[in-house]
PDB file of N, CA and C in Angstrom:
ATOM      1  N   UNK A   1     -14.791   9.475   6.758  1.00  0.00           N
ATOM      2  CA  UNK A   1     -14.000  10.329   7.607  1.00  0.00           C
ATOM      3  C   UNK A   1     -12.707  10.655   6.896  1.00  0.00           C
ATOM      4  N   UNK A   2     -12.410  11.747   6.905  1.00  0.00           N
ATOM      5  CA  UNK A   2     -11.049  12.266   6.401  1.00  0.00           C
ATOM      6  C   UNK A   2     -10.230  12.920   7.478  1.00  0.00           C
ATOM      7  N   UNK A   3      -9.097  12.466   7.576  1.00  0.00           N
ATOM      8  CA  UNK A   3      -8.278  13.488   8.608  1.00  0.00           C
ATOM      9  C   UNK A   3      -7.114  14.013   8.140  1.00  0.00           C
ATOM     10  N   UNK A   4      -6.685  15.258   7.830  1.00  0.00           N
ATOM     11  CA  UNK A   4      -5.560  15.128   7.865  1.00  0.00           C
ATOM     12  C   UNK A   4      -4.134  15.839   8.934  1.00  0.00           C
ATOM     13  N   UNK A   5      -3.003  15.579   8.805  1.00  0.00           N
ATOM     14  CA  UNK A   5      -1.990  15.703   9.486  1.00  0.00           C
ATOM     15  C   UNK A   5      -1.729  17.544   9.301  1.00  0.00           C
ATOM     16  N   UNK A   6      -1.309  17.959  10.503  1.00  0.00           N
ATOM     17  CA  UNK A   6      -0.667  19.157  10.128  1.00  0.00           C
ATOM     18  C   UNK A   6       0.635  19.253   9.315  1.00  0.00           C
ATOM     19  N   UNK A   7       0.745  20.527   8.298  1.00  0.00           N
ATOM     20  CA  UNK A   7       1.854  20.274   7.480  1.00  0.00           C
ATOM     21  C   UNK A   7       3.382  20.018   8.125  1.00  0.00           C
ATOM     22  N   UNK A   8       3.995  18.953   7.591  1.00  0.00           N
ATOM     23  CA  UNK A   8       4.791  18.541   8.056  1.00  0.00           C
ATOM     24  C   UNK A   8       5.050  17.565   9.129  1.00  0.00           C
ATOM     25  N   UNK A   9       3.853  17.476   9.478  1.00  0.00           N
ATOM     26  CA  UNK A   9       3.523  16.105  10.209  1.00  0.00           C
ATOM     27  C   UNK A   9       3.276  15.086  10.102  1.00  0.00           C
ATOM     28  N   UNK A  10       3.411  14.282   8.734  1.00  0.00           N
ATOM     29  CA  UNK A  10       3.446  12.680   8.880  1.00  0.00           C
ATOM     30  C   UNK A  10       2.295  12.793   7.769  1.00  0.00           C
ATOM     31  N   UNK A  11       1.728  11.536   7.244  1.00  0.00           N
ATOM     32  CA  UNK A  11       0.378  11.521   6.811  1.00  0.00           C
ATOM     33  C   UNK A  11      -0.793  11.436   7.148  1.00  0.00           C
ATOM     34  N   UNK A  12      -2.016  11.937   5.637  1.00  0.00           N
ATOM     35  CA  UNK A  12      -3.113  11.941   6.275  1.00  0.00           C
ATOM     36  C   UNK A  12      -4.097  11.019   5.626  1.00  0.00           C
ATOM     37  N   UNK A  13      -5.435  10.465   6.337  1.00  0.00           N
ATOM     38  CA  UNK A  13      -5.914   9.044   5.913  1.00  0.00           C
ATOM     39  C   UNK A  13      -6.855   9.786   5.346  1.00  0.00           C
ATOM     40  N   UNK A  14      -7.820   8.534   4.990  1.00  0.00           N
ATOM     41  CA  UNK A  14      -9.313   9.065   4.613  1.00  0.00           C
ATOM     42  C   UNK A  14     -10.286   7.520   4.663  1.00  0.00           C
ATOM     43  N   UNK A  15     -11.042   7.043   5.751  1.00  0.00           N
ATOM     44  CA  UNK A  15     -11.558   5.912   5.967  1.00  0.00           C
ATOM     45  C   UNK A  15     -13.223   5.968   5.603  1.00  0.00           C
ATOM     46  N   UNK A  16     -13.231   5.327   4.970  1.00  0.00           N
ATOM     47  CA  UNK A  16     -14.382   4.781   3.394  1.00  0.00           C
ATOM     48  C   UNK A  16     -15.264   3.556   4.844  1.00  0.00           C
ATOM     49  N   UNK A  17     -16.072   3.909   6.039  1.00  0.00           N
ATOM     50  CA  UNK A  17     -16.444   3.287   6.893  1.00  0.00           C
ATOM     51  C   UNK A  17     -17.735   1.520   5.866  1.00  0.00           C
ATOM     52  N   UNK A  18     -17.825   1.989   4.857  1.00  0.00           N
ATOM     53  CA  UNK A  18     -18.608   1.112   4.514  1.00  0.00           C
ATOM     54  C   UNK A  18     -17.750  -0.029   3.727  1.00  0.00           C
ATOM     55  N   UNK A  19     -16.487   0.667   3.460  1.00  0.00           N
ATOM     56  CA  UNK A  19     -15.729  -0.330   2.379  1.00  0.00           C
ATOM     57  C   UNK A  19     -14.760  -1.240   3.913  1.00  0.00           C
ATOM     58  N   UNK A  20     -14.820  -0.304   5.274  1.00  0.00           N
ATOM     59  CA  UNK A  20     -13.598  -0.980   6.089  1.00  0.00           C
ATOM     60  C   UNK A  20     -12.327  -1.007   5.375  1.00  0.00           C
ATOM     61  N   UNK A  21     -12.029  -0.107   5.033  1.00  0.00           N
ATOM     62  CA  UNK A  21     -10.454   0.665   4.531  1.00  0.00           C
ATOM     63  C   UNK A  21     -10.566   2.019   4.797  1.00  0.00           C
ATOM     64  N   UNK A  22      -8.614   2.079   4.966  1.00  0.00           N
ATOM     65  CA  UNK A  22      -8.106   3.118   5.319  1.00  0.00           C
ATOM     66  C   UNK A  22      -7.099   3.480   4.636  1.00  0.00           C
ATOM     67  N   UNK A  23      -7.157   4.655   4.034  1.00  0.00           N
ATOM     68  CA  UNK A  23      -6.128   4.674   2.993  1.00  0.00           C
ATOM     69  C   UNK A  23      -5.039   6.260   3.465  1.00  0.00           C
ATOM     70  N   UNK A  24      -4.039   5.727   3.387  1.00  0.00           N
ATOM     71  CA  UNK A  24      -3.125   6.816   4.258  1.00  0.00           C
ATOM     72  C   UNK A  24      -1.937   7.217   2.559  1.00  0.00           C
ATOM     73  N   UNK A  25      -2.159   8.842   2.699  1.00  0.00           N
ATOM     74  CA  UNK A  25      -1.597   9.620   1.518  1.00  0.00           C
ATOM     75  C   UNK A  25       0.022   9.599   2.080  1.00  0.00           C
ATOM     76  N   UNK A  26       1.080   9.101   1.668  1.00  0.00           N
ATOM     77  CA  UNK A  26       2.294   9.263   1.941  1.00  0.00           C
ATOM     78  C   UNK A  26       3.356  10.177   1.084  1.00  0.00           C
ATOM     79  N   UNK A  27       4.247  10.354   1.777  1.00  0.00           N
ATOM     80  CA  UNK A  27       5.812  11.632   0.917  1.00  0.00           C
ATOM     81  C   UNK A  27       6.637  10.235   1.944  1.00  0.00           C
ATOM     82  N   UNK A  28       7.015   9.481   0.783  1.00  0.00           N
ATOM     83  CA  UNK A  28       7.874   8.226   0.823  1.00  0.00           C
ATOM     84  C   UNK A  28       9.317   8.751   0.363  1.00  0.00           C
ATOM     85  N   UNK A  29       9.658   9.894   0.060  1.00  0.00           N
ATOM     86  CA  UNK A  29      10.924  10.664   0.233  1.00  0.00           C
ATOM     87  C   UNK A  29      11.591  11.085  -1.051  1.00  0.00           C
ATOM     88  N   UNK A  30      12.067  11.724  -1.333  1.00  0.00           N
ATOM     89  CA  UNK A  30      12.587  11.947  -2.226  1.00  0.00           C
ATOM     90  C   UNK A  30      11.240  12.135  -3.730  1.00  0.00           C
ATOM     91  N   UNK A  31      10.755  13.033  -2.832  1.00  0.00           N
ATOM     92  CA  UNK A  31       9.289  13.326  -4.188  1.00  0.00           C
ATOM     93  C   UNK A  31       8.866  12.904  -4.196  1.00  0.00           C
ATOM     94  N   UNK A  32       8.665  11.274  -3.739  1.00  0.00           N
ATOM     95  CA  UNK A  32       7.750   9.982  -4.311  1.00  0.00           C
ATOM     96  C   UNK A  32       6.784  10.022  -3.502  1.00  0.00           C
ATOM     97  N   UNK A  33       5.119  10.834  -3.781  1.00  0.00           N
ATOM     98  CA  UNK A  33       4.156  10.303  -3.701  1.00  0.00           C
ATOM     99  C   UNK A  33       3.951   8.842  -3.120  1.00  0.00           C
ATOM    100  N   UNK A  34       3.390   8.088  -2.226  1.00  0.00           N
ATOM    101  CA  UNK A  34       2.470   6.705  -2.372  1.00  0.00           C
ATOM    102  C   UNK A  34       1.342   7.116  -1.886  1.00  0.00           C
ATOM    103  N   UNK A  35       0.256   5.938  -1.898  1.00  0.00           N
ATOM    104  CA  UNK A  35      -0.796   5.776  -1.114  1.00  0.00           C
ATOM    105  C   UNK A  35      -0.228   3.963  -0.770  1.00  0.00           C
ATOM    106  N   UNK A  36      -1.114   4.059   0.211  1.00  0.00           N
ATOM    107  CA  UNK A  36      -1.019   2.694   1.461  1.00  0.00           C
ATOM    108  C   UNK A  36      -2.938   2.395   1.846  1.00  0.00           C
ATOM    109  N   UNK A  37      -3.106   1.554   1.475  1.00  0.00           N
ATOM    110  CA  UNK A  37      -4.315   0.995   1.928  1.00  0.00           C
ATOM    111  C   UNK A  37      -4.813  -0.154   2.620  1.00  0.00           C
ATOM    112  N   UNK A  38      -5.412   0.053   3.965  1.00  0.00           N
ATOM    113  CA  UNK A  38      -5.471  -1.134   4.816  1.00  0.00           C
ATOM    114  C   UNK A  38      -6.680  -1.527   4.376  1.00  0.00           C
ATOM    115  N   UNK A  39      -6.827  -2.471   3.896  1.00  0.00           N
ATOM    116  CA  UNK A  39      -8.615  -2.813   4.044  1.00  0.00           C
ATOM    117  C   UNK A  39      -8.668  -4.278   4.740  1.00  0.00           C
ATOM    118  N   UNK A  40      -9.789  -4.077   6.046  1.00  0.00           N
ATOM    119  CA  UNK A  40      -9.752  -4.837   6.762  1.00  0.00           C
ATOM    120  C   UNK A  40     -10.490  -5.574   7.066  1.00  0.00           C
ATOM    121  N   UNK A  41     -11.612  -5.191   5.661  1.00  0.00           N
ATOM    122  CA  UNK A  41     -12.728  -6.840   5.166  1.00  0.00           C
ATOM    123  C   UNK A  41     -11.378  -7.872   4.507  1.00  0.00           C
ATOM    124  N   UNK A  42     -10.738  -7.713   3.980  1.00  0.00           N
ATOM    125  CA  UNK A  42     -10.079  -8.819   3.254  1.00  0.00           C
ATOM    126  C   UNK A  42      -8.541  -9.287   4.086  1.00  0.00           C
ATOM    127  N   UNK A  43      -8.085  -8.141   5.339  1.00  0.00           N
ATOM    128  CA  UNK A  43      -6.823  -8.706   5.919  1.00  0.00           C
ATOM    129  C   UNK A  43      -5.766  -8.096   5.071  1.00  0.00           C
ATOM    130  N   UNK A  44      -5.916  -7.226   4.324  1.00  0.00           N
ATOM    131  CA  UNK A  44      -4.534  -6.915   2.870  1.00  0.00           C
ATOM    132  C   UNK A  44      -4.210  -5.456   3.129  1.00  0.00           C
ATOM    133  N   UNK A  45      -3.215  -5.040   2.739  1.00  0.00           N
ATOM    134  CA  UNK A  45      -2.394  -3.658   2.945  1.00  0.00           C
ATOM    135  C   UNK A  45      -1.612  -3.581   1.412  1.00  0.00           C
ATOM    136  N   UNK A  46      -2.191  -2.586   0.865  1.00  0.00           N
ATOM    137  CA  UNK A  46      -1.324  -2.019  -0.584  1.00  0.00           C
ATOM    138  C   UNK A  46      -0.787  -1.443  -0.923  1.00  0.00           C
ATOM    139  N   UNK A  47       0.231  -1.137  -1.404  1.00  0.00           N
ATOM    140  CA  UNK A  47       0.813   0.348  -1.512  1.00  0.00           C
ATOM    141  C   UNK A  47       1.263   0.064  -2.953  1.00  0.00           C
ATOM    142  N   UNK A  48       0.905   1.638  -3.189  1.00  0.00           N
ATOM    143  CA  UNK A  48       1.365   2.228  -4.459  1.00  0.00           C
ATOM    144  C   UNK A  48       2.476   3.506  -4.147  1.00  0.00           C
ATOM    145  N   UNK A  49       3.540   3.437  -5.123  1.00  0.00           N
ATOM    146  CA  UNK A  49       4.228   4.734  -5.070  1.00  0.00           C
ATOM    147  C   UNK A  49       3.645   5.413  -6.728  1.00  0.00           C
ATOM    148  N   UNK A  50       3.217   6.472  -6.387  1.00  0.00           N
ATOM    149  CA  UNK A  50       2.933   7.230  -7.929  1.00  0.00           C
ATOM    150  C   UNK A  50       3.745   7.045  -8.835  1.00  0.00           C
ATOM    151  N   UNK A  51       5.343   6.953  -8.406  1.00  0.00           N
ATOM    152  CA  UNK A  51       6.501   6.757  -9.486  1.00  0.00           C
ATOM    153  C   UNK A  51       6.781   5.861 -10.195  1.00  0.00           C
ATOM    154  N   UNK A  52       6.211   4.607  -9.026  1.00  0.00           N
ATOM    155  CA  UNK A  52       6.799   3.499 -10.017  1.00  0.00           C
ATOM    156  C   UNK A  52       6.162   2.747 -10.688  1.00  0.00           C
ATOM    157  N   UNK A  53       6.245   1.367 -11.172  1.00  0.00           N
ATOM    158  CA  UNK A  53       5.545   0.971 -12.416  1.00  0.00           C
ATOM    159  C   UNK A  53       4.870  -0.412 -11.273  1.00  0.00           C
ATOM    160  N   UNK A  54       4.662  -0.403 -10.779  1.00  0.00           N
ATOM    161  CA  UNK A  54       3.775  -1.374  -9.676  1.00  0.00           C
ATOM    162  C   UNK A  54       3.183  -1.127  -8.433  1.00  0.00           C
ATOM    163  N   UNK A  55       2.489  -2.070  -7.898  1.00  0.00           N
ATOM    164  CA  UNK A  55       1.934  -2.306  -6.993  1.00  0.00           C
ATOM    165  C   UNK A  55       2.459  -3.344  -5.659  1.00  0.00           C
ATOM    166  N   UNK A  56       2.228  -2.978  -4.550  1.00  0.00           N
ATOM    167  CA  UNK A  56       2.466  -4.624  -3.803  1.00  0.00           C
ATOM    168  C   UNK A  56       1.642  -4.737  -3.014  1.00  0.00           C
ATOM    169  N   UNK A  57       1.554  -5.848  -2.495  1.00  0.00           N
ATOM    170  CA  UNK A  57       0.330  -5.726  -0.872  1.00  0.00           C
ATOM    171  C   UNK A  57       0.843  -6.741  -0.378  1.00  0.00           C
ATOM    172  N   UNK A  58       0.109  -6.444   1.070  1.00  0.00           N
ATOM    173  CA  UNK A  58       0.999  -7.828   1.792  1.00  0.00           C
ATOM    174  C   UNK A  58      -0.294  -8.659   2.803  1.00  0.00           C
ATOM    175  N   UNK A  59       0.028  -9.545   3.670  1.00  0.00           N
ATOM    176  CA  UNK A  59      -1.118  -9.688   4.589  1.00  0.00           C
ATOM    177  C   UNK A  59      -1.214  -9.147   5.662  1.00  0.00           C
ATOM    178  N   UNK A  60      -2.362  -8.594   5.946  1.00  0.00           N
ATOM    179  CA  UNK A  60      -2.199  -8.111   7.563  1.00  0.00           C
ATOM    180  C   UNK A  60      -2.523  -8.649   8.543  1.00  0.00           C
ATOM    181  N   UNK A  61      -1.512  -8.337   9.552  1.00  0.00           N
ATOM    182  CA  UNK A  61      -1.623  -9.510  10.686  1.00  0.00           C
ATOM    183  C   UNK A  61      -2.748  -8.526  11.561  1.00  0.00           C
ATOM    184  N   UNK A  62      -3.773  -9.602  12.138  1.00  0.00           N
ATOM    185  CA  UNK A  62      -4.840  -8.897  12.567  1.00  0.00           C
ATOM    186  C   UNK A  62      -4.247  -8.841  13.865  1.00  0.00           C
ATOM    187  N   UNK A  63      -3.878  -9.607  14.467  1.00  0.00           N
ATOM    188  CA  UNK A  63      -3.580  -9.172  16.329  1.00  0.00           C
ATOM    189  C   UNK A  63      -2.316  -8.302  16.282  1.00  0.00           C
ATOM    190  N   UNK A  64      -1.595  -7.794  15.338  1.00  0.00           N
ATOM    191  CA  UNK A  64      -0.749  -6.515  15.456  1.00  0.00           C
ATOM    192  C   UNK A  64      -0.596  -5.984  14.195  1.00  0.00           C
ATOM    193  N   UNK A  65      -1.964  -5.077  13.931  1.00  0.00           N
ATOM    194  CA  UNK A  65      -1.618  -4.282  12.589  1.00  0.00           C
ATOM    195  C   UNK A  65      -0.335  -3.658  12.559  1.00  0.00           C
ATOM    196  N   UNK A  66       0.377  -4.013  11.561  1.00  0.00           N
ATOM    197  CA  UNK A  66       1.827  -3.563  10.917  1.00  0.00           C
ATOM    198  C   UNK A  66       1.292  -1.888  10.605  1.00  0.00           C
ATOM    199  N   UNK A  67       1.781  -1.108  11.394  1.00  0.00           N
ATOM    200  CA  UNK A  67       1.893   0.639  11.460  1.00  0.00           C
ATOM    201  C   UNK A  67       2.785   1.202   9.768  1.00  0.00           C
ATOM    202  N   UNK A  68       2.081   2.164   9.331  1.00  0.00           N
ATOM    203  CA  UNK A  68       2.052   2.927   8.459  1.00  0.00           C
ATOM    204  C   UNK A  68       4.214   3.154   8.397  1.00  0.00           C
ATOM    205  N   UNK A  69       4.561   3.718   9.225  1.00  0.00           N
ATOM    206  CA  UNK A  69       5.958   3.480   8.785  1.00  0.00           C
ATOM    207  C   UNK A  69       6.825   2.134   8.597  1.00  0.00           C
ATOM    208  N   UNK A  70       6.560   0.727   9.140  1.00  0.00           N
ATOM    209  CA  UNK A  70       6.450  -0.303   9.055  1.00  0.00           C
ATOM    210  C   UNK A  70       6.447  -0.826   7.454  1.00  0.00           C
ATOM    211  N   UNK A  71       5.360  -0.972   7.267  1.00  0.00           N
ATOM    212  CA  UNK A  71       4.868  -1.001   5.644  1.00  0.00           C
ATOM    213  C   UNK A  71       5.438  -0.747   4.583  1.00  0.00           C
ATOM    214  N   UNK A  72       6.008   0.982   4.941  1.00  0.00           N
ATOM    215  CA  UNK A  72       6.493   2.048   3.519  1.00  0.00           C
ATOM    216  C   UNK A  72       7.852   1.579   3.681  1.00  0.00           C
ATOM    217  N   UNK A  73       8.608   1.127   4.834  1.00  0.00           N
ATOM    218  CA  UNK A  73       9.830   0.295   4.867  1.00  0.00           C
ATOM    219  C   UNK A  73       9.574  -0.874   3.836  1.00  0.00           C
ATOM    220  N   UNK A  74       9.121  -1.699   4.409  1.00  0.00           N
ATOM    221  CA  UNK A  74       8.695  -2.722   3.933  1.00  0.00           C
ATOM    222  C   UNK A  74       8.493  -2.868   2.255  1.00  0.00           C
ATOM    223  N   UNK A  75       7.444  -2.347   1.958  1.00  0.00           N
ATOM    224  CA  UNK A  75       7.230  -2.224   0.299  1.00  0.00           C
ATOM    225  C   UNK A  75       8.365  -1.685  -0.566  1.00  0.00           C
ATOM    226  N   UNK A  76       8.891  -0.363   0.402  1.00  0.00           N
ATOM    227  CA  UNK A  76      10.158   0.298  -0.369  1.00  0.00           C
ATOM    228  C   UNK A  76      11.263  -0.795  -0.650  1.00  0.00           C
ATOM    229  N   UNK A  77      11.403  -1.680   0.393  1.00  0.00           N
ATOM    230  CA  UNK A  77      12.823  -2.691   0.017  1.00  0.00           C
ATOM    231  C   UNK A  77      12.178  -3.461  -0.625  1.00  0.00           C
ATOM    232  N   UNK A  78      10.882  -4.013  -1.052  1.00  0.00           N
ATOM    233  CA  UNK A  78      10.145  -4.639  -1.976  1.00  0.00           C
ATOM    234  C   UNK A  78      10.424  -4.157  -3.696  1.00  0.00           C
ATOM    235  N   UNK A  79      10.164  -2.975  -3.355  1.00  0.00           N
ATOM    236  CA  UNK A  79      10.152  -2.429  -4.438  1.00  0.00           C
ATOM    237  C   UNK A  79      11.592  -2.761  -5.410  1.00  0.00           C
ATOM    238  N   UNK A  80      12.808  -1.690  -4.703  1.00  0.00           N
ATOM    239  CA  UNK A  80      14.169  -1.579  -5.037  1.00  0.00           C
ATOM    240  C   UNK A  80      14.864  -3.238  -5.319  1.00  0.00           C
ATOM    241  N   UNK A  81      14.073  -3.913  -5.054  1.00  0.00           N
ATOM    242  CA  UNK A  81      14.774  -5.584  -5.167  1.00  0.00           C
ATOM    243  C   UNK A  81      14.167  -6.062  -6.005  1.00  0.00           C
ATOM    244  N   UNK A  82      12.853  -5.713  -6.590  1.00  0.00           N
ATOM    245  CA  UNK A  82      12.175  -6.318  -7.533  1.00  0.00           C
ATOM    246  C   UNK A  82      13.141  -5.460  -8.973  1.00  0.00           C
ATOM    247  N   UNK A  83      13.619  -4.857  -8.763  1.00  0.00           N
ATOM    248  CA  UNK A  83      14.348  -4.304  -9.782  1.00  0.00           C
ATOM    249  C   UNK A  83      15.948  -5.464 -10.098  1.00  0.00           C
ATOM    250  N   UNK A  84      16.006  -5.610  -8.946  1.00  0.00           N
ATOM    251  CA  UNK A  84      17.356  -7.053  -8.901  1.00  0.00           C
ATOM    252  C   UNK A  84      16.582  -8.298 -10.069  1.00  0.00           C
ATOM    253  N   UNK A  85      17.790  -8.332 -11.151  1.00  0.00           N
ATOM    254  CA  UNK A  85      17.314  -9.166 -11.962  1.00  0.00           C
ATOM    255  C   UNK A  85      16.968 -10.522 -10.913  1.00  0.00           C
ATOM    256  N   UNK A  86      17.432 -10.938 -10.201  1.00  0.00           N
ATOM    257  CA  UNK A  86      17.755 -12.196  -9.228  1.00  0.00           C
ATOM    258  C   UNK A  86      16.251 -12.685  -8.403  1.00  0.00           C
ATOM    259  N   UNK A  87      15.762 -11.397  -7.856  1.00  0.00           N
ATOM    260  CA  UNK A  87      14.762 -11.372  -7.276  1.00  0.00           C
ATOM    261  C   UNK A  87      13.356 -11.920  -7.509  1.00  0.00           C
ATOM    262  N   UNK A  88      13.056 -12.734  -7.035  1.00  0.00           N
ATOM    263  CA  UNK A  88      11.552 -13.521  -7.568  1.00  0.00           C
ATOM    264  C   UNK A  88      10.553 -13.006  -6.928  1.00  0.00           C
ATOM    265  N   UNK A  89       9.752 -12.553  -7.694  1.00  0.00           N
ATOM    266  CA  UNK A  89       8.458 -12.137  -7.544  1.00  0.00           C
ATOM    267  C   UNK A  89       7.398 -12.545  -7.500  1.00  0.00           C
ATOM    268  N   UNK A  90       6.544 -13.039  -7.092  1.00  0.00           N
ATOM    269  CA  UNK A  90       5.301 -13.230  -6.833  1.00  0.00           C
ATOM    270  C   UNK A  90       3.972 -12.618  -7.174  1.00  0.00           C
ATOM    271  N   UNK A  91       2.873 -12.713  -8.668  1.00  0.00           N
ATOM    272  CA  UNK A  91       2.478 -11.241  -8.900  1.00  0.00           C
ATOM    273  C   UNK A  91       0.783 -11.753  -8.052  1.00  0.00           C
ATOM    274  N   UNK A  92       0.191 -11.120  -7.886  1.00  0.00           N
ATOM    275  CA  UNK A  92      -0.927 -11.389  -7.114  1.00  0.00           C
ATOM    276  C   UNK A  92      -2.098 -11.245  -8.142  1.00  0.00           C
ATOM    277  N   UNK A  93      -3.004 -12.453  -8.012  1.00  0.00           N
ATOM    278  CA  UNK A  93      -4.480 -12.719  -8.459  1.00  0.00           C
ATOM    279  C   UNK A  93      -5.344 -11.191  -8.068  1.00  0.00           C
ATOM    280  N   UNK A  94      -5.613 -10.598  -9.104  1.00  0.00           N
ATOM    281  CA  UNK A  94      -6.493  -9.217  -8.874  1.00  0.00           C
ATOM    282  C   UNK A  94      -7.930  -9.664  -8.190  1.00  0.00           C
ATOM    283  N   UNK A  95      -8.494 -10.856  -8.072  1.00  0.00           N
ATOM    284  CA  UNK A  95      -9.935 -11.508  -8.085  1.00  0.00           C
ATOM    285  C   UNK A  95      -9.537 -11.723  -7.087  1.00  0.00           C
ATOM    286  N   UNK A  96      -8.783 -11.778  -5.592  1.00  0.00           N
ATOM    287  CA  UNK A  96      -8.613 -12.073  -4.189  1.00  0.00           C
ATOM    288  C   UNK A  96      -8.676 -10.962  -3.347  1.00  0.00           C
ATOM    289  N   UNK A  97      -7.970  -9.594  -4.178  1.00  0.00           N
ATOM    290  CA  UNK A  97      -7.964  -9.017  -3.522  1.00  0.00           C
ATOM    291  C   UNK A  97      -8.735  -7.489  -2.948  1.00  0.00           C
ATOM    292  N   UNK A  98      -9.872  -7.610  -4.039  1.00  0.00           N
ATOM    293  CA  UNK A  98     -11.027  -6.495  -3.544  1.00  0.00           C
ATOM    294  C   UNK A  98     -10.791  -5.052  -4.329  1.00  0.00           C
ATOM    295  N   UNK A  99     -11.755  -4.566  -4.364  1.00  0.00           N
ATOM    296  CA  UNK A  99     -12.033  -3.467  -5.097  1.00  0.00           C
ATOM    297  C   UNK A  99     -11.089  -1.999  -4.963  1.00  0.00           C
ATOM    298  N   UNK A 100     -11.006  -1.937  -3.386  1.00  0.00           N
ATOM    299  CA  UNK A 100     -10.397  -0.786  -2.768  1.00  0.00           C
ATOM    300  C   UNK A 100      -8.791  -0.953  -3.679  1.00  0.00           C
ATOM    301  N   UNK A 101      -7.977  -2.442  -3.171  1.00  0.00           N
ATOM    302  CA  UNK A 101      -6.481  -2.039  -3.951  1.00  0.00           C
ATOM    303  C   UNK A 101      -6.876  -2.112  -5.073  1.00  0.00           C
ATOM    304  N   UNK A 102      -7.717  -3.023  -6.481  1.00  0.00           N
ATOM    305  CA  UNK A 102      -7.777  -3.167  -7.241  1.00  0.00           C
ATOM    306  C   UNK A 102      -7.810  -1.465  -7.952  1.00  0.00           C
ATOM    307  N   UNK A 103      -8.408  -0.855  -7.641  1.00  0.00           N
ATOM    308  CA  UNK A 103      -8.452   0.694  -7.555  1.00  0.00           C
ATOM    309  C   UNK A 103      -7.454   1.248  -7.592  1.00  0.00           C
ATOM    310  N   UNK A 104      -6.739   1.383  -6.339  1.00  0.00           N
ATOM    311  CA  UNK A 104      -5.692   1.816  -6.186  1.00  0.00           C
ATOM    312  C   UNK A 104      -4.425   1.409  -7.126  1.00  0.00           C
ATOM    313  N   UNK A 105      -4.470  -0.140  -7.692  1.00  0.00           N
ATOM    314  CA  UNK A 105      -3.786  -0.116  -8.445  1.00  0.00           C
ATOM    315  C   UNK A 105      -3.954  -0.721  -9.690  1.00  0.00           C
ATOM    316  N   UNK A 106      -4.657   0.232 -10.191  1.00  0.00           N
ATOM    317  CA  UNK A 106      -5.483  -0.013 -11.681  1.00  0.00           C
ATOM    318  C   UNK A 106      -4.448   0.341 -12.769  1.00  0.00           C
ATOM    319  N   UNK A 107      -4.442  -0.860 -13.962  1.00  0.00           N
ATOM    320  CA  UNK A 107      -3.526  -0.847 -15.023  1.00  0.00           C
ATOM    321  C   UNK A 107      -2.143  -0.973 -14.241  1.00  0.00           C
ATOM    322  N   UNK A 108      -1.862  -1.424 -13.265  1.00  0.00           N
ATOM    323  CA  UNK A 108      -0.135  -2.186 -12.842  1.00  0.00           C
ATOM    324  C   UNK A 108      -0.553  -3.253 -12.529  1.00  0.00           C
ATOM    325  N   UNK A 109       0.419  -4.146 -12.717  1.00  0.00           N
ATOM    326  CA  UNK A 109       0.652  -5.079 -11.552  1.00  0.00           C
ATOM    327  C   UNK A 109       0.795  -4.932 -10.082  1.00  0.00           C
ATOM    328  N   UNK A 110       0.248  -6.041  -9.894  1.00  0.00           N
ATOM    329  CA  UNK A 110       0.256  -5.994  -8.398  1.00  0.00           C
ATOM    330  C   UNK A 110       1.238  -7.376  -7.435  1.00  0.00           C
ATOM    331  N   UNK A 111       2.105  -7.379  -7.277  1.00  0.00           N
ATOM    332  CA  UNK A 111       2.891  -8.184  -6.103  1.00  0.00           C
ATOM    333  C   UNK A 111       3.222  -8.212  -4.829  1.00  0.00           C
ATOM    334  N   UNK A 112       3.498  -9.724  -4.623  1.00  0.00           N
ATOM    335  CA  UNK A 112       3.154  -9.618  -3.203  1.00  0.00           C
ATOM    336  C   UNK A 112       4.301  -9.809  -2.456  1.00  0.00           C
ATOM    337  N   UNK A 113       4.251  -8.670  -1.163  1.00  0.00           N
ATOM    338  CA  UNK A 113       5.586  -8.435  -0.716  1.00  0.00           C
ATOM    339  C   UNK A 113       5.186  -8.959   0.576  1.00  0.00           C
TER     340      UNK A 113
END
């Protein structure tokens, strides 16, 4: 299934019913491209911004999926702090976390926010 948003309306997904992911195309502001992927065989949420030089994912809480603006908060202050020399990072085992982010974030690292 693919849906997308009317222009100027927010983003649009595209759900892969056999993989159980949902991957939502984002304008994270200022030009920056991401994609965001829920996949909900494994419990994990990923996001990539096209711009930058990584990946993150986080866990998803199953009795209140964390909403698409939620997330792009979320990863974005992930992001901008992993740039803080200070900031400790956490990089994530590619073999836990399934094909769909592994995809999504092929040749980066991936950390966990």
């Amino acid at each position: 299934m693919t849906a997308k948003a009317l222009e100027g309306e927010g983003p649009w997904l595209a759900k892969a019913w056999e993989e159980e992911a949902v991957t939502f195309h984002l304008d994270a502001g200022a030009n920056n491209p991401a994609t965001a992927v829920y996949d909900y065989s494994k419990l994990l949420i990923g996001y990539r911004s096209w711009l930058g030089q990584a990946c993150y994912v986080t866990r998803m809480d199953k009795d209140n999926i964390q909403g698409v603006d939620a997330i792009t908060k979320a990863f974005q202050y992930h992001q901008g702090a992993g740039q803080d020399e200070g900031f400790p990072m956490t990089q994530a085992d590619r073999s836990t976390l399934g094909t769909t982010i592994n995809i999504l974030c092929s040749h980066l690292p991936i950390y966990w926010a």
